[in-house]
N, C-alpha and C. Protein backbone atom coordinates (compact mmCIF):
# COMPACT_ATOMS: atom_id res chain seq x y z
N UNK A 1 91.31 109.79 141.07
CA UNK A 1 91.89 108.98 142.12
C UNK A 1 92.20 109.91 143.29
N UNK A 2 91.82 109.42 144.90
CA UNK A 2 92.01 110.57 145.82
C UNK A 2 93.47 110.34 146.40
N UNK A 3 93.73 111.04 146.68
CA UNK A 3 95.07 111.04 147.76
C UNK A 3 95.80 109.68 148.17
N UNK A 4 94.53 108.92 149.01
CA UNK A 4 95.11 108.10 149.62
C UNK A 4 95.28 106.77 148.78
N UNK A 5 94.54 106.39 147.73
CA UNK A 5 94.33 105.78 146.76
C UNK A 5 95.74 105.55 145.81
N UNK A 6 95.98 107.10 145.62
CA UNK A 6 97.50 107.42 144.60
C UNK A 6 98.73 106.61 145.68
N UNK A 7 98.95 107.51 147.10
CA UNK A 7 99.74 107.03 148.14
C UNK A 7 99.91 105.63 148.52
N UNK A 8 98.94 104.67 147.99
CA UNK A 8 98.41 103.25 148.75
C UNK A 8 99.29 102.89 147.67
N UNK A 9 98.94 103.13 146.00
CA UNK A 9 99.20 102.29 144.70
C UNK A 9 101.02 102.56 145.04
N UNK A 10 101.13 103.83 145.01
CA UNK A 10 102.55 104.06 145.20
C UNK A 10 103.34 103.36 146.24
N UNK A 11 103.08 103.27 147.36
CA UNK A 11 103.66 101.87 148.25
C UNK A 11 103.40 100.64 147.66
N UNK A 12 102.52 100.24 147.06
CA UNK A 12 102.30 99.05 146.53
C UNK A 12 103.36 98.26 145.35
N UNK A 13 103.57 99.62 144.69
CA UNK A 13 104.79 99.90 143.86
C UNK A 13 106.36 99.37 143.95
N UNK A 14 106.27 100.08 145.53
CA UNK A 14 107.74 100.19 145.91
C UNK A 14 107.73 98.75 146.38
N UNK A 15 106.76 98.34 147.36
CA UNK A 15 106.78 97.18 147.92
C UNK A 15 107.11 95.98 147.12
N UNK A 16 106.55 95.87 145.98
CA UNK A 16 107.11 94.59 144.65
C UNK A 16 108.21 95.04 144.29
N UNK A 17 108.40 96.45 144.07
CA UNK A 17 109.80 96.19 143.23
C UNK A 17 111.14 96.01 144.80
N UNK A 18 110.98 95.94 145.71
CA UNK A 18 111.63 95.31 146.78
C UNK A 18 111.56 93.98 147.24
N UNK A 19 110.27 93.73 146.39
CA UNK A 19 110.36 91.84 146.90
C UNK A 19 111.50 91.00 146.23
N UNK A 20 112.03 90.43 147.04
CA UNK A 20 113.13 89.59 147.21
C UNK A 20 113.27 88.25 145.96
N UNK A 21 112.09 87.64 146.22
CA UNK A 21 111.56 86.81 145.41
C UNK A 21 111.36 86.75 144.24
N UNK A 22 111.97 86.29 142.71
CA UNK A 22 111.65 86.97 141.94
C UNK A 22 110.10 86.42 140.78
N UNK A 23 109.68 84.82 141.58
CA UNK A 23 108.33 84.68 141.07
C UNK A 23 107.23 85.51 141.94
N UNK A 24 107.34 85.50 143.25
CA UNK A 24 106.64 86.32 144.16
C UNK A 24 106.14 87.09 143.17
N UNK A 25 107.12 88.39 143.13
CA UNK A 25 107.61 89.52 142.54
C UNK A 25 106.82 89.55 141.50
N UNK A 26 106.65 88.67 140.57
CA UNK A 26 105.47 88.38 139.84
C UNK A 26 104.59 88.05 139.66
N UNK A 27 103.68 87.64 140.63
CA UNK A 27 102.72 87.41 141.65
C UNK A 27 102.09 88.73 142.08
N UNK A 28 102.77 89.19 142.71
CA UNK A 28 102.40 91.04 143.25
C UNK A 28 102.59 91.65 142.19
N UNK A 29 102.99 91.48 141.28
CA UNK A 29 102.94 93.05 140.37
C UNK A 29 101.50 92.71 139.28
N UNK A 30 101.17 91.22 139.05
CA UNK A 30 99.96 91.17 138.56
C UNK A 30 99.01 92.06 139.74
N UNK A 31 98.82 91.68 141.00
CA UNK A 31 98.34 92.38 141.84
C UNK A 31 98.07 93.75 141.73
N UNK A 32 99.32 94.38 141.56
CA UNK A 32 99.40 95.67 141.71
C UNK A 32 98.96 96.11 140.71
N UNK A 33 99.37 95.22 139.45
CA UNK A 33 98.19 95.92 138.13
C UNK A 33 96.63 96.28 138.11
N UNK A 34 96.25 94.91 139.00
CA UNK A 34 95.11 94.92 139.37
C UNK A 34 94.06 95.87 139.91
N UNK A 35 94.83 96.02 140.93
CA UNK A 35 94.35 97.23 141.99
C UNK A 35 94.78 98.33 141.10
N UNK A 36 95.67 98.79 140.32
CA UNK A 36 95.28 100.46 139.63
C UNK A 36 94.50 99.94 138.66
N UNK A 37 93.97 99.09 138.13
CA UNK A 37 93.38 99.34 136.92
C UNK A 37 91.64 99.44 137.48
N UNK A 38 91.84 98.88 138.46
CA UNK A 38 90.37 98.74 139.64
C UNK A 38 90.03 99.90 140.17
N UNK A 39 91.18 100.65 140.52
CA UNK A 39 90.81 101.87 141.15
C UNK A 39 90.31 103.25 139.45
N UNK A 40 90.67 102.43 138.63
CA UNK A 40 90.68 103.25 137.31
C UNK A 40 89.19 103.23 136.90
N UNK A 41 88.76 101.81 136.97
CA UNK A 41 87.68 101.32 136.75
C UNK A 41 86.07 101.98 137.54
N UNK A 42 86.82 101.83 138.86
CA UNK A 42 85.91 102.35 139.39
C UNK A 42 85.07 103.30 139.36
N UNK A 43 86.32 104.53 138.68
CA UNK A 43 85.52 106.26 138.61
C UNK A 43 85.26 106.11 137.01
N UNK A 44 85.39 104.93 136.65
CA UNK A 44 85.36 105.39 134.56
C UNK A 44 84.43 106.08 134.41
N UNK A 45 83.07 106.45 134.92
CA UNK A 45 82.61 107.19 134.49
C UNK A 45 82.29 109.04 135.32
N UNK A 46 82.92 108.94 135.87
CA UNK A 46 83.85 110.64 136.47
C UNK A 46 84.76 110.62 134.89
N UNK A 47 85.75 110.02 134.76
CA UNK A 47 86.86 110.35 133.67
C UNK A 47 86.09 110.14 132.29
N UNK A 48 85.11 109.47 131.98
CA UNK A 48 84.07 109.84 130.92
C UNK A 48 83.18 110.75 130.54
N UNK A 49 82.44 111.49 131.91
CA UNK A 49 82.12 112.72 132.19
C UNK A 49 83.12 113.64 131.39
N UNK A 50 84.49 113.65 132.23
CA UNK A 50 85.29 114.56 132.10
C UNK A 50 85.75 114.62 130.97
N UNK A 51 85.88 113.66 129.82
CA UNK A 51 86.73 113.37 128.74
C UNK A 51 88.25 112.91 128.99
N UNK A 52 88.48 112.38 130.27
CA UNK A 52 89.78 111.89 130.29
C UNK A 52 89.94 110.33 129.35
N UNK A 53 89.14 109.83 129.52
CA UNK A 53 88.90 108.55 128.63
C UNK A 53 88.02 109.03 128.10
N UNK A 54 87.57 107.80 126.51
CA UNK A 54 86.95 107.38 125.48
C UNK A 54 85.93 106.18 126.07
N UNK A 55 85.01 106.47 125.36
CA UNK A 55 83.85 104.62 125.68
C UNK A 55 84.98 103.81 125.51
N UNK A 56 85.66 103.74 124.57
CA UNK A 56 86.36 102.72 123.85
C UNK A 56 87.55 102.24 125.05
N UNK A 57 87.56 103.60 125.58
CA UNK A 57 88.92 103.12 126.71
C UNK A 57 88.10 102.69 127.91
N UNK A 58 87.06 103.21 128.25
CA UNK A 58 86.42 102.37 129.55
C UNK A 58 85.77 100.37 128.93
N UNK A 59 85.57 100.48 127.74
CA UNK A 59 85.67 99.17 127.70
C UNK A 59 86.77 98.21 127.55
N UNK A 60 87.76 98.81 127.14
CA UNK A 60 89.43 98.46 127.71
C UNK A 60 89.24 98.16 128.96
N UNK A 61 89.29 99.10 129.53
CA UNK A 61 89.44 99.13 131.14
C UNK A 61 88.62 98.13 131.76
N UNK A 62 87.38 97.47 131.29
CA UNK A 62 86.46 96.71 131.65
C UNK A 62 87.42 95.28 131.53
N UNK A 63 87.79 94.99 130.20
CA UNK A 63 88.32 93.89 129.85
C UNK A 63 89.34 93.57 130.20
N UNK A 64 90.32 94.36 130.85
CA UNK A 64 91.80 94.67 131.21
C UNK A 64 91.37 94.10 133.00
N UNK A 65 90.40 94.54 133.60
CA UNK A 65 90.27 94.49 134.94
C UNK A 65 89.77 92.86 134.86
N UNK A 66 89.15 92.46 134.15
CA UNK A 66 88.36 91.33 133.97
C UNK A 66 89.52 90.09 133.79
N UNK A 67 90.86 90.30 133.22
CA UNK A 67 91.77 89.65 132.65
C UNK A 67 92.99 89.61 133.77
N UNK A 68 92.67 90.58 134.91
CA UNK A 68 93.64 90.52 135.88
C UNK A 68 93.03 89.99 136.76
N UNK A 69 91.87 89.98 137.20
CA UNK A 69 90.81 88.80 138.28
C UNK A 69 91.37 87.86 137.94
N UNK A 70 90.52 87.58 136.50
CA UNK A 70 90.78 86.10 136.62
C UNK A 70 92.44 85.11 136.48
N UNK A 71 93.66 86.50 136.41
CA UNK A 71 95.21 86.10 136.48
C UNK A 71 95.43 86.07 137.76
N UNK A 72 94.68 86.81 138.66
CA UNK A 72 94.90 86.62 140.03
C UNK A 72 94.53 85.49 140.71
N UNK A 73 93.45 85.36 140.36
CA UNK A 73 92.43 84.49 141.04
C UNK A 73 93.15 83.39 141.45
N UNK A 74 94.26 83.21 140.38
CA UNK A 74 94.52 81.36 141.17
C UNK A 74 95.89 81.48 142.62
N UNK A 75 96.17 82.81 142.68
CA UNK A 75 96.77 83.38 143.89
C UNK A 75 96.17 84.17 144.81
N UNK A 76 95.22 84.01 144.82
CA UNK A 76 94.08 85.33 145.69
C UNK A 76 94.36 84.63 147.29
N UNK A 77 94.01 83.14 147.67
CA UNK A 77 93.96 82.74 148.68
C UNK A 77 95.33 82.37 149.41
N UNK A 78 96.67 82.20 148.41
CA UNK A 78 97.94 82.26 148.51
C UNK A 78 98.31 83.84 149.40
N UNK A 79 98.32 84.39 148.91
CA UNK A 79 98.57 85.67 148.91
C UNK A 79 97.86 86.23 150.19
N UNK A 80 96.42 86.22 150.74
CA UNK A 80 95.69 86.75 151.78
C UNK A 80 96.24 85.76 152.89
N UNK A 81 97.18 84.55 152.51
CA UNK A 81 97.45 83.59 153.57
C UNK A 81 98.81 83.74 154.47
N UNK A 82 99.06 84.56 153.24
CA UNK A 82 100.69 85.24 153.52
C UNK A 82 100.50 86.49 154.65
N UNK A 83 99.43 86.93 154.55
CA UNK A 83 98.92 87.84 155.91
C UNK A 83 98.64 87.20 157.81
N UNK A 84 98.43 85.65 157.19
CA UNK A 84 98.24 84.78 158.40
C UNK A 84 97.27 85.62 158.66
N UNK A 85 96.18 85.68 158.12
CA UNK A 85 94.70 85.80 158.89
C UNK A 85 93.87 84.50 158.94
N UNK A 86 93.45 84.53 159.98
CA UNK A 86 92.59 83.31 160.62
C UNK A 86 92.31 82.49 159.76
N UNK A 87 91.51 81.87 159.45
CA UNK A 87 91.16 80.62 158.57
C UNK A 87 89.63 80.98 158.75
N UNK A 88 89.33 81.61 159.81
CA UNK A 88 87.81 81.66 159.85
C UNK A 88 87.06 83.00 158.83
N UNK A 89 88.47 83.48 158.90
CA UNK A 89 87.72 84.93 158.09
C UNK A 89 88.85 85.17 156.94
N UNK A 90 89.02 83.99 156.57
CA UNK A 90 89.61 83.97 155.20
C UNK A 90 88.36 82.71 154.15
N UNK A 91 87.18 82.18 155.03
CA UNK A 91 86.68 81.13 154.06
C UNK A 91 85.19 81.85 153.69
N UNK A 92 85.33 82.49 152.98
CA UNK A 92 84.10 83.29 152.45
C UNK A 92 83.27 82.62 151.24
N UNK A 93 82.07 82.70 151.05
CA UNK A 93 81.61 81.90 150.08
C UNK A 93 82.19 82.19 148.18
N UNK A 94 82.17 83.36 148.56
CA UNK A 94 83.05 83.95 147.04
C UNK A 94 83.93 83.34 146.70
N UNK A 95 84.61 82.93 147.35
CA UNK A 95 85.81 82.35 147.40
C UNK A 95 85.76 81.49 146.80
N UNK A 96 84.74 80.49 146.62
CA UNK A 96 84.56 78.74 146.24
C UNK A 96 84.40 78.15 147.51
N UNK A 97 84.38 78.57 148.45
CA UNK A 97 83.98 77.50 149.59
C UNK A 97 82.98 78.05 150.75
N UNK A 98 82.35 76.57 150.11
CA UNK A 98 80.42 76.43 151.07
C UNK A 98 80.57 77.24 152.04
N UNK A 99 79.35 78.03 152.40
CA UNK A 99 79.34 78.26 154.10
C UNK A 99 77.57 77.65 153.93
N UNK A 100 77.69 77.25 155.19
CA UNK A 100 75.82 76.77 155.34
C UNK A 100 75.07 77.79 155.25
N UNK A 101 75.33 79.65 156.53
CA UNK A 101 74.66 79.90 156.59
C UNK A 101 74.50 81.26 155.40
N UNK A 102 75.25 80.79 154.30
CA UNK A 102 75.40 81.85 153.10
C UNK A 102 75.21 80.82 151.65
N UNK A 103 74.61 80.18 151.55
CA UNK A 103 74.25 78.91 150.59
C UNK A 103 74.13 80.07 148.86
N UNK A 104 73.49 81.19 148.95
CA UNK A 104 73.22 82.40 147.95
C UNK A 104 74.48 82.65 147.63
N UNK A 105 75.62 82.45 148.18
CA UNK A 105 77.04 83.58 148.24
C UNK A 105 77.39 82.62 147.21
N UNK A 106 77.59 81.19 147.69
CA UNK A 106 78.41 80.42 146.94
C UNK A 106 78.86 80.30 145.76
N UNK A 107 79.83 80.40 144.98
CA UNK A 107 80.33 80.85 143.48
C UNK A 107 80.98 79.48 143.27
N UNK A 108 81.09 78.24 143.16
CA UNK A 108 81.58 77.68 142.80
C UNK A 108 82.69 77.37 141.64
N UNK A 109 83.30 76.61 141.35
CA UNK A 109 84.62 77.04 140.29
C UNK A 109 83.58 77.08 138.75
N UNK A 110 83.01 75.96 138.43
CA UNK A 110 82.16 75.46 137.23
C UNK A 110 81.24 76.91 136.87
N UNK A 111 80.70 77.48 137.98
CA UNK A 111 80.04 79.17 137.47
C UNK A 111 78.29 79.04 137.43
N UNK A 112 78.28 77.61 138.38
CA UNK A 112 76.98 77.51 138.23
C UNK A 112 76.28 78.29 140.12
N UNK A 113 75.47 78.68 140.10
CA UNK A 113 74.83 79.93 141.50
C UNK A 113 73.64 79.00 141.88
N UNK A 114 73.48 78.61 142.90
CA UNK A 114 72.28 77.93 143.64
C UNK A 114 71.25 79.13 143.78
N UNK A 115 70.07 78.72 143.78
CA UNK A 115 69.15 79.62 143.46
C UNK A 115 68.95 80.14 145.15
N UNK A 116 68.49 81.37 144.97
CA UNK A 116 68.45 81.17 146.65
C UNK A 116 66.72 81.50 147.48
N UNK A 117 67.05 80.72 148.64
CA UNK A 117 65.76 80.53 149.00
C UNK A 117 65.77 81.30 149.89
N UNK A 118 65.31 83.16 149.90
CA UNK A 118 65.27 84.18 150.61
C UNK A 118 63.69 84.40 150.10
């Protein structure tokens, strides 16, 4: 993990355990699990190289990251709304919602992918 990565998680830290709110509060700290176990995920295989983890722990880490998406997920658009960013560049196809000129992106809730015509 680099510098700014450690520094980011560590405000992230402080920032929930200061939220006011105490479902919020639980809201962001799934978050915050999220994001270190993501940033963990990311290098698993630097720390597999290295022997800091086991296979066994990077497939932890697989399933652990996989289990906080989808705990997030039903606050993902809550949460980025709380930023008050636009509406235009908060409706991404990932998201679950259509765009015309990204018809390929679209992820719908059900998990079914339109084939795409590229």
């Amino acid at each position: 993990m680099c510098h700014i990565q450690r520094v980011t998680l560590e405000q992230f830290v402080l920032a929930v355990e200061k939220c006011p709110e105490r479902e919020d509060r639980a809201v962001l700290h799934k978050f915050c699990k999220l994001y270190s176990i993501h940033l963990l995920y990311e290098d698993r295989a630097w720390y597999l190289e290295n022997n800091y983890i086991t296979a066994a722990m990077a497939k932890e880490l697989r399933v652990a990251h996989i289990k906080y998406c989808q705990e997030t997920r039903a606050h993902a658009l809550e949460v980025v709304e709380a930023f008050r960013h636009p509406a235009n560049c908060v409706h991404a196809p990932i998201a679950g919602i259509p765009n015309d000129r990204m018809p390929w992106a679209y992820c719908p809730e059900n998990g079914t992918v339109p084939v795409s015509k590229l």
